[in-house]
PDB file of N, CA and C in Angstrom:
ATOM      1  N   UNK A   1       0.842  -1.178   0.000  1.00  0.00           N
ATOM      2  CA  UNK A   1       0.000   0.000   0.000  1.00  0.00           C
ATOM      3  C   UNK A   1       0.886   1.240   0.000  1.00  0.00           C
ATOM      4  N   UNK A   2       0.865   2.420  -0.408  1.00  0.00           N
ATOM      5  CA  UNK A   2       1.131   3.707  -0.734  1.00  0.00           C
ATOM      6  C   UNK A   2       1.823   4.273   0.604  1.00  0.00           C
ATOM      7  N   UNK A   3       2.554   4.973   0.778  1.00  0.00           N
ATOM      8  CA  UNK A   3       3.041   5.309   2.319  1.00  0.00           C
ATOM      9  C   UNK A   3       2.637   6.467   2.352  1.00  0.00           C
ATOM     10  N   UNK A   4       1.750   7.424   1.389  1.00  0.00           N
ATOM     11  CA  UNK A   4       1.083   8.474   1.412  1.00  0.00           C
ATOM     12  C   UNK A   4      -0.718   8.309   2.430  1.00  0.00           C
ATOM     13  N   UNK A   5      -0.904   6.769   2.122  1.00  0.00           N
ATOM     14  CA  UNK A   5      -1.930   6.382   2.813  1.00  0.00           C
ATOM     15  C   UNK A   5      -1.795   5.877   4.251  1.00  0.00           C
ATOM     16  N   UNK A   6      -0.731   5.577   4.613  1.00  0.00           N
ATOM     17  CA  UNK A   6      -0.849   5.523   6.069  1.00  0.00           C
ATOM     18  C   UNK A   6      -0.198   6.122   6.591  1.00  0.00           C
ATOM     19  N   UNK A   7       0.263   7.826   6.091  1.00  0.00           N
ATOM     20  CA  UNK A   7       0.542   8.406   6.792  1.00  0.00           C
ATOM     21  C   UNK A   7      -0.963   9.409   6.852  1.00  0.00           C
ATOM     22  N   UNK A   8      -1.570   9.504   6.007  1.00  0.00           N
ATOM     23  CA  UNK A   8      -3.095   9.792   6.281  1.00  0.00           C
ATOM     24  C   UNK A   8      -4.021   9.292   7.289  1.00  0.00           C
ATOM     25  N   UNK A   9      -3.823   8.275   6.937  1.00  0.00           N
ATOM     26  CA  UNK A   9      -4.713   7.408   8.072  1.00  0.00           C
ATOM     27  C   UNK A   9      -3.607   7.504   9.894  1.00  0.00           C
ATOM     28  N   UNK A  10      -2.791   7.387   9.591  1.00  0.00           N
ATOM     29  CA  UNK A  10      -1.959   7.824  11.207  1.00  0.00           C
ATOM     30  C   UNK A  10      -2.369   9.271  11.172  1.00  0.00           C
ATOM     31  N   UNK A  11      -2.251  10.048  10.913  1.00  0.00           N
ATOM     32  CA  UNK A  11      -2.792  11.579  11.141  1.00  0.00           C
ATOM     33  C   UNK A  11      -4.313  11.946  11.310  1.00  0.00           C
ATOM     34  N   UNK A  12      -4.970  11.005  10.610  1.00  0.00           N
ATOM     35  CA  UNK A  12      -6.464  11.155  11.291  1.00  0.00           C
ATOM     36  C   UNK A  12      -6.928  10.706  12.247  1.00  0.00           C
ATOM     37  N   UNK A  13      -6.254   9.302  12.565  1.00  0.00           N
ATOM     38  CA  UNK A  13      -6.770   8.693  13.486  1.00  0.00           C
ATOM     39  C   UNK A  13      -6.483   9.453  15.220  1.00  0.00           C
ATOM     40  N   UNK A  14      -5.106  10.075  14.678  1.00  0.00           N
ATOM     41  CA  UNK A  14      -4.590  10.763  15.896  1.00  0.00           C
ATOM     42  C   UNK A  14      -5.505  12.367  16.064  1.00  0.00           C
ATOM     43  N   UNK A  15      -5.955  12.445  15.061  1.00  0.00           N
ATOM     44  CA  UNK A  15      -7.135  13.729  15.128  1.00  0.00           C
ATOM     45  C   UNK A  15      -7.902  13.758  15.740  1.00  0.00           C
ATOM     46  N   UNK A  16      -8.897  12.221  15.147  1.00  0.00           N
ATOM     47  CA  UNK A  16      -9.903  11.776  15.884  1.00  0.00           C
ATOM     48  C   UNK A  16      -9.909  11.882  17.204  1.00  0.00           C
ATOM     49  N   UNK A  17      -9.346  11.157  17.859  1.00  0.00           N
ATOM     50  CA  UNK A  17      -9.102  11.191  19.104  1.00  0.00           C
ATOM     51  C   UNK A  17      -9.077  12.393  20.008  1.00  0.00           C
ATOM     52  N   UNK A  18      -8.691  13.660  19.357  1.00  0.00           N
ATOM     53  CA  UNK A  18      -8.070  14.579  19.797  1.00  0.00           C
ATOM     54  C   UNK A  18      -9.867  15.530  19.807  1.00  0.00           C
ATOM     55  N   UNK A  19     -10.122  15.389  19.170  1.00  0.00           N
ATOM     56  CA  UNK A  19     -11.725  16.440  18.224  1.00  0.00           C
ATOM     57  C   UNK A  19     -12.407  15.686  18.359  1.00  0.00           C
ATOM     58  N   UNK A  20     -12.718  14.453  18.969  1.00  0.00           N
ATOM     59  CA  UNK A  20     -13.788  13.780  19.397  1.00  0.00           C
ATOM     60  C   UNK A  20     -14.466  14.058  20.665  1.00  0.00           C
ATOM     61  N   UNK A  21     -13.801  14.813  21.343  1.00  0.00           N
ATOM     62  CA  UNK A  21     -14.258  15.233  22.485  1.00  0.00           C
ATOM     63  C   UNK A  21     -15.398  16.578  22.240  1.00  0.00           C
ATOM     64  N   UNK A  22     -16.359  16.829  23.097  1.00  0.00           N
ATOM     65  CA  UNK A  22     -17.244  18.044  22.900  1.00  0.00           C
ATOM     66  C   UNK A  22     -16.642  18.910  23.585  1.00  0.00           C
ATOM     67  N   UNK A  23     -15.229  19.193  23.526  1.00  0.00           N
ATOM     68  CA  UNK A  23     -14.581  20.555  24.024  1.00  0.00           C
ATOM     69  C   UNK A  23     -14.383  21.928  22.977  1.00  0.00           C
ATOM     70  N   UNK A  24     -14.242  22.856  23.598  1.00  0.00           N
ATOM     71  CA  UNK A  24     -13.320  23.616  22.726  1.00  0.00           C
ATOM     72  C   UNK A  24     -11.846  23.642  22.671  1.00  0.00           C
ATOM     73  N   UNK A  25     -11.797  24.099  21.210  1.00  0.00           N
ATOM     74  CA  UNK A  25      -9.663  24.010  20.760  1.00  0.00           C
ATOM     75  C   UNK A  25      -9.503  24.803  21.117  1.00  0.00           C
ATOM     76  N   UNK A  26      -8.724  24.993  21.731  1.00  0.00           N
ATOM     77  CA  UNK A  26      -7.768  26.248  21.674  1.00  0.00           C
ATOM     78  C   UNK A  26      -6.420  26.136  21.309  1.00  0.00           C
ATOM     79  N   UNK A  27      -5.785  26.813  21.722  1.00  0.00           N
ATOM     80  CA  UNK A  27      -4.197  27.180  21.570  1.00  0.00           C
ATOM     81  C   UNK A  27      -3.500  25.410  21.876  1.00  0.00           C
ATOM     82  N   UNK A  28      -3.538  25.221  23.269  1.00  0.00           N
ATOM     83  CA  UNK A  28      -3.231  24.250  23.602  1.00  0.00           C
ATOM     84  C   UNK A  28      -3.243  23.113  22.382  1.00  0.00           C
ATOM     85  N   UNK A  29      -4.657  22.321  22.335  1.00  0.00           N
ATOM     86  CA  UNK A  29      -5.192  21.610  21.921  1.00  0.00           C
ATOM     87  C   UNK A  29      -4.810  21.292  20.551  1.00  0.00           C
ATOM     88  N   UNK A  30      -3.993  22.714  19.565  1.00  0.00           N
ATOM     89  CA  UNK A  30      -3.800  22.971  18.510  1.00  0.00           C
ATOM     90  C   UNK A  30      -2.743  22.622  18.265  1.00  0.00           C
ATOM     91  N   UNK A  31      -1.761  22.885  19.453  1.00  0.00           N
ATOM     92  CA  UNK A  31      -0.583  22.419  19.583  1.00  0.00           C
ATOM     93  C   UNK A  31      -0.594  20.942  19.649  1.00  0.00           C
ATOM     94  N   UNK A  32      -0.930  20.456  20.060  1.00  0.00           N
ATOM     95  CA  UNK A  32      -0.477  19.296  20.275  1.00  0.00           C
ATOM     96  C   UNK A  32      -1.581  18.299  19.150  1.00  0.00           C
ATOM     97  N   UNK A  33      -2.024  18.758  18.272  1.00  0.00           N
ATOM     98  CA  UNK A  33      -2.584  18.163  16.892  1.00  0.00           C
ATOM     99  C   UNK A  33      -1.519  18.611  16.368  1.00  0.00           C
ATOM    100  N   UNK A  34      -0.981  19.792  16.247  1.00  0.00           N
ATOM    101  CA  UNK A  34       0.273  20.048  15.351  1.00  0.00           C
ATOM    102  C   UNK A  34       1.728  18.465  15.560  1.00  0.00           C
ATOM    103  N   UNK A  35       2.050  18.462  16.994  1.00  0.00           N
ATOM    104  CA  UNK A  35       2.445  17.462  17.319  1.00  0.00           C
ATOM    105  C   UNK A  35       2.331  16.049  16.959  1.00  0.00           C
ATOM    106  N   UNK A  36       0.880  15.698  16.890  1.00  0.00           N
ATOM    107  CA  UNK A  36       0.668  14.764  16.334  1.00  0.00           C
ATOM    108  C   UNK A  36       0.683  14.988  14.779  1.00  0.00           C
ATOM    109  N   UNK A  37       0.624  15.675  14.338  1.00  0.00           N
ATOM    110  CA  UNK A  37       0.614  15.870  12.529  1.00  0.00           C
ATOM    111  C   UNK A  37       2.266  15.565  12.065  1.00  0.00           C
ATOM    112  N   UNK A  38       2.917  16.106  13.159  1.00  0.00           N
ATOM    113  CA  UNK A  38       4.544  16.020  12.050  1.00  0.00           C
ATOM    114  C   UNK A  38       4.626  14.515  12.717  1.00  0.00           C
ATOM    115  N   UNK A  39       4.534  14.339  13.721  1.00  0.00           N
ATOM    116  CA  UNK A  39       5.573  12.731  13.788  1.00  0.00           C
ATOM    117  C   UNK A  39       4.216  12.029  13.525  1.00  0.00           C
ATOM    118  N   UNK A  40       3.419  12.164  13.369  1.00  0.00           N
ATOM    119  CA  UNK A  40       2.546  11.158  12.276  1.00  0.00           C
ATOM    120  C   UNK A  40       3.540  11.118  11.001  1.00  0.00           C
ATOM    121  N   UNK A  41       3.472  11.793  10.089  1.00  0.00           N
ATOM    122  CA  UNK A  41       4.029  12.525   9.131  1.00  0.00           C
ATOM    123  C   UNK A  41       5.191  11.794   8.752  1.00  0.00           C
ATOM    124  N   UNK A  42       6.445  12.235   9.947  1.00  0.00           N
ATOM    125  CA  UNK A  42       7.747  11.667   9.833  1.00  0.00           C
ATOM    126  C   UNK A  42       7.834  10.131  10.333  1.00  0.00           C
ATOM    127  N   UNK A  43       6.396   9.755  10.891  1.00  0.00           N
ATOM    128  CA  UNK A  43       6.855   7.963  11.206  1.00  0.00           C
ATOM    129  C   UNK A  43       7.589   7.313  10.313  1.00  0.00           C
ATOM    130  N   UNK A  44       6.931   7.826   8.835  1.00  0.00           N
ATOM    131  CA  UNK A  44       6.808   7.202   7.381  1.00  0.00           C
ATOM    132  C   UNK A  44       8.289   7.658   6.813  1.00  0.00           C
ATOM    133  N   UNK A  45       9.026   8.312   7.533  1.00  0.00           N
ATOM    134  CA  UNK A  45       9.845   8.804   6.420  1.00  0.00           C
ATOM    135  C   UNK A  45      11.095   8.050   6.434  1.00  0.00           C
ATOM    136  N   UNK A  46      11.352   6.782   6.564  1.00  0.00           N
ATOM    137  CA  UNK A  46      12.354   6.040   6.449  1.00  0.00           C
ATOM    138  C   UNK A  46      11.533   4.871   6.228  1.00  0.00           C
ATOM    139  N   UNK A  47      11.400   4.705   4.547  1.00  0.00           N
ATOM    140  CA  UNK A  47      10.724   3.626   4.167  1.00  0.00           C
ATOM    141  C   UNK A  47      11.318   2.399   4.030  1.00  0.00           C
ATOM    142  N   UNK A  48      12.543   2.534   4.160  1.00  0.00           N
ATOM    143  CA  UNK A  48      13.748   1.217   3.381  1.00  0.00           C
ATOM    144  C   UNK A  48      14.114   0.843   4.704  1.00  0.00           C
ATOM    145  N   UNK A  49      13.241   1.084   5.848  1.00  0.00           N
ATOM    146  CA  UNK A  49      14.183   0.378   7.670  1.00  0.00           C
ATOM    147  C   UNK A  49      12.522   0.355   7.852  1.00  0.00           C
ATOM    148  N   UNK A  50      11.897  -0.849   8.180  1.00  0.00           N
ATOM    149  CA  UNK A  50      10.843  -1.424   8.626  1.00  0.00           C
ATOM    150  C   UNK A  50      10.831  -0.696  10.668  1.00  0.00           C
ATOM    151  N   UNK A  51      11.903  -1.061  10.948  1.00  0.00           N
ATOM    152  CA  UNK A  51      11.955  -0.816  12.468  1.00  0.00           C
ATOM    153  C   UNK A  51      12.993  -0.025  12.514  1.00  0.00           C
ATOM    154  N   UNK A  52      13.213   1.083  13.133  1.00  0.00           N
ATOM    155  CA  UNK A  52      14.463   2.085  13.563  1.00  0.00           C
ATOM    156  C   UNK A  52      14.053   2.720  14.744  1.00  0.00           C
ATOM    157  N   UNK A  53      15.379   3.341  15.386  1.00  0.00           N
ATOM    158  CA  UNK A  53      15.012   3.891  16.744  1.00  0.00           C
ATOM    159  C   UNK A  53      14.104   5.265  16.438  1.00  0.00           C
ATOM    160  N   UNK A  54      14.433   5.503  15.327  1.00  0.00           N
ATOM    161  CA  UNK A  54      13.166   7.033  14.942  1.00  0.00           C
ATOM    162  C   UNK A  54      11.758   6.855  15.255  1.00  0.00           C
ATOM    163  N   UNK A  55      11.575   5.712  14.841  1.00  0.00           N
ATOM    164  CA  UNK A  55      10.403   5.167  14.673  1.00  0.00           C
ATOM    165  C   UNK A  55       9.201   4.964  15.449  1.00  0.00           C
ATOM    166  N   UNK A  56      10.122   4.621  16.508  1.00  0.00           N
ATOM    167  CA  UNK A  56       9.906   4.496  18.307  1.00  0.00           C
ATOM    168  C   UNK A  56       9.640   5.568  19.021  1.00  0.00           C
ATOM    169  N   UNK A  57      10.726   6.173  18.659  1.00  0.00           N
ATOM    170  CA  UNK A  57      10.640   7.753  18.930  1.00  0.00           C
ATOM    171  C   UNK A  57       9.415   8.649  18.371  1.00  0.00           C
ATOM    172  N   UNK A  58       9.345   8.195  17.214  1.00  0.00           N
ATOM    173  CA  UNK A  58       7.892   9.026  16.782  1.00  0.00           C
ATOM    174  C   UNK A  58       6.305   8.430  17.251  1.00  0.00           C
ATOM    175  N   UNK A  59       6.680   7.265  17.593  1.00  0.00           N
ATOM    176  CA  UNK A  59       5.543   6.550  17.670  1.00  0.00           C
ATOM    177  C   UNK A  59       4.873   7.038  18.978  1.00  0.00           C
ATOM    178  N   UNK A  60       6.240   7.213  20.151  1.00  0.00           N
ATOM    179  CA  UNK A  60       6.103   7.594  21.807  1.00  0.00           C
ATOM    180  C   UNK A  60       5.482   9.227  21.387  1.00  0.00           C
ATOM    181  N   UNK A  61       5.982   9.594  20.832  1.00  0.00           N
ATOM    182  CA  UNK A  61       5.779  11.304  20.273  1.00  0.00           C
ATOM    183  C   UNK A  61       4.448  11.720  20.045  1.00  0.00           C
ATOM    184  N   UNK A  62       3.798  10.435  18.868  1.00  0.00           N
ATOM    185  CA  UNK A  62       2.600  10.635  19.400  1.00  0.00           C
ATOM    186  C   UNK A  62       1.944  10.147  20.189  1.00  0.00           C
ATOM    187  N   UNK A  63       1.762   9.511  20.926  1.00  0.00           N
ATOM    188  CA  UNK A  63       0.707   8.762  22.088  1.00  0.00           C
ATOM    189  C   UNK A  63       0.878   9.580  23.446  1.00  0.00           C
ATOM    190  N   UNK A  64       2.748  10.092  23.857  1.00  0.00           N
ATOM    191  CA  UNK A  64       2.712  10.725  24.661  1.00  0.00           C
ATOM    192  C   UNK A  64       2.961  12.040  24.823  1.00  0.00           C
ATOM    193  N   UNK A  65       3.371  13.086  23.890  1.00  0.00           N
ATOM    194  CA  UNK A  65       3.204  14.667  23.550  1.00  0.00           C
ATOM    195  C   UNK A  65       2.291  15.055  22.600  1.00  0.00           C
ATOM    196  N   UNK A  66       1.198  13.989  21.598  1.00  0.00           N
ATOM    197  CA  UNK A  66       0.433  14.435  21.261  1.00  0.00           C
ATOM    198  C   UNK A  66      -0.979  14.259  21.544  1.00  0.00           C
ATOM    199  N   UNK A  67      -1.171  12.924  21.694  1.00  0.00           N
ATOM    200  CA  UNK A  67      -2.910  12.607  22.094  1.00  0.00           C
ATOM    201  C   UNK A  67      -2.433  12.092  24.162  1.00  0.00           C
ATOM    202  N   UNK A  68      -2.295  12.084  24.739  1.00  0.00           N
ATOM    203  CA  UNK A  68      -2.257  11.956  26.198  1.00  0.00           C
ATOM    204  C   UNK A  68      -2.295  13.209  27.025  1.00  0.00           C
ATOM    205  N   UNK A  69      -1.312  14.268  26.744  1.00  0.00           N
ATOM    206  CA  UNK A  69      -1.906  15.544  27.807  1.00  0.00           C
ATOM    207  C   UNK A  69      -2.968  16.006  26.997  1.00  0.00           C
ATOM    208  N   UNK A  70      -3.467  16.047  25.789  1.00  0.00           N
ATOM    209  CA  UNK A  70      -5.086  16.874  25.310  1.00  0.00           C
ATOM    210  C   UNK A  70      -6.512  15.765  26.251  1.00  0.00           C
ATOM    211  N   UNK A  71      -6.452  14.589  25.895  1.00  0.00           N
ATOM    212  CA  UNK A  71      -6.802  13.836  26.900  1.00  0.00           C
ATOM    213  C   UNK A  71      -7.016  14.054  28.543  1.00  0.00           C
ATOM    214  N   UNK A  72      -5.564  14.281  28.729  1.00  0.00           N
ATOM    215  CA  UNK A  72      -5.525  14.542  30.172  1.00  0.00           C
ATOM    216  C   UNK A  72      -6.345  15.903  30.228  1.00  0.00           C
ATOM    217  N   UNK A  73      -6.250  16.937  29.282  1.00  0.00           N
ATOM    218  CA  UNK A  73      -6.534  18.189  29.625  1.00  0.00           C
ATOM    219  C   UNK A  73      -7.958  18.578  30.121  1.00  0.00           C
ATOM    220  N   UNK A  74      -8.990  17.328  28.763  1.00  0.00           N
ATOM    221  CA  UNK A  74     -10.502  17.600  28.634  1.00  0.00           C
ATOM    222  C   UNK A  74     -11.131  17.047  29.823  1.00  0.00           C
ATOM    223  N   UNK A  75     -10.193  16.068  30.390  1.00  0.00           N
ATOM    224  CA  UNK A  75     -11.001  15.014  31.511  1.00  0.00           C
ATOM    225  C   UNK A  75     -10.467  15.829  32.774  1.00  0.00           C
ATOM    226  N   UNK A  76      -9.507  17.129  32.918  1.00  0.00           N
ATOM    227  CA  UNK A  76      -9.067  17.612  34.062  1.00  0.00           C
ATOM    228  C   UNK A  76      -8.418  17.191  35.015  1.00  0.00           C
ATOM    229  N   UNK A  77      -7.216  16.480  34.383  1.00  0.00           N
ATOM    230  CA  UNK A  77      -6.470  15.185  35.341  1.00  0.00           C
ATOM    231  C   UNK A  77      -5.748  16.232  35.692  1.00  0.00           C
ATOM    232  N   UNK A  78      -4.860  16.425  36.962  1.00  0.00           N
ATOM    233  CA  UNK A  78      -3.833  17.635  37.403  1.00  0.00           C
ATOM    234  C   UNK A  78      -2.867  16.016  38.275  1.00  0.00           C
ATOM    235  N   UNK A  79      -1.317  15.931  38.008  1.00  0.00           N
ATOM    236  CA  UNK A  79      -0.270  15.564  38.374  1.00  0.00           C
ATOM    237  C   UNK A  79       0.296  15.724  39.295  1.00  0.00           C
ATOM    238  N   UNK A  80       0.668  17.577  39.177  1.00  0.00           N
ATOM    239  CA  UNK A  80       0.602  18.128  40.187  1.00  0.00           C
ATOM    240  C   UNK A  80       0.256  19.267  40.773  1.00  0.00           C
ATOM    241  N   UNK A  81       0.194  19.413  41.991  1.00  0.00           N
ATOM    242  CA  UNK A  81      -0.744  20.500  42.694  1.00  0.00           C
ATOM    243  C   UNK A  81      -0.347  21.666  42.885  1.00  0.00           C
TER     244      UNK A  81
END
């Protein structure tokens, strides 16, 4: 399949998640879709290495600087006090 298509489909799905909530965006929220848009983006960009440490790196990039604190944000989780 096309690596133009699952870098589409990794960038929406990480949207979804993000705009599925009945909140409002703001600044925040924008940011960290931006976040998820490039290392969605750059997962794909070493097509000829199936597994690399980038990869990992982008993958953590998004789950944990892009869809986990917007998450945390809408549900009002606080870490610390």
């Amino acid at each position: 399949m096309n690596v133009f298509l699952f870098r589409l489909f990794t960038i929406l799905m990480s949207l979804y998640v993000i705009i599925s909530y009945d909140h409002i965006i703001d600044l925040y929220v924008l940011l960290h879709c931006l976040i998820c848009i490039v290392s969605s983006y750059s997962l794909f960009s070493y097509a000829d290495q199936p597994y690399s440490i980038h990869k990992v790196y982008r993958v953590f990039t998004v789950f944990f600087f892009g869809i986990s604190p917007v998450l945390q944000y809408y549900e009002n989780i606080r870490f610390a006090n």
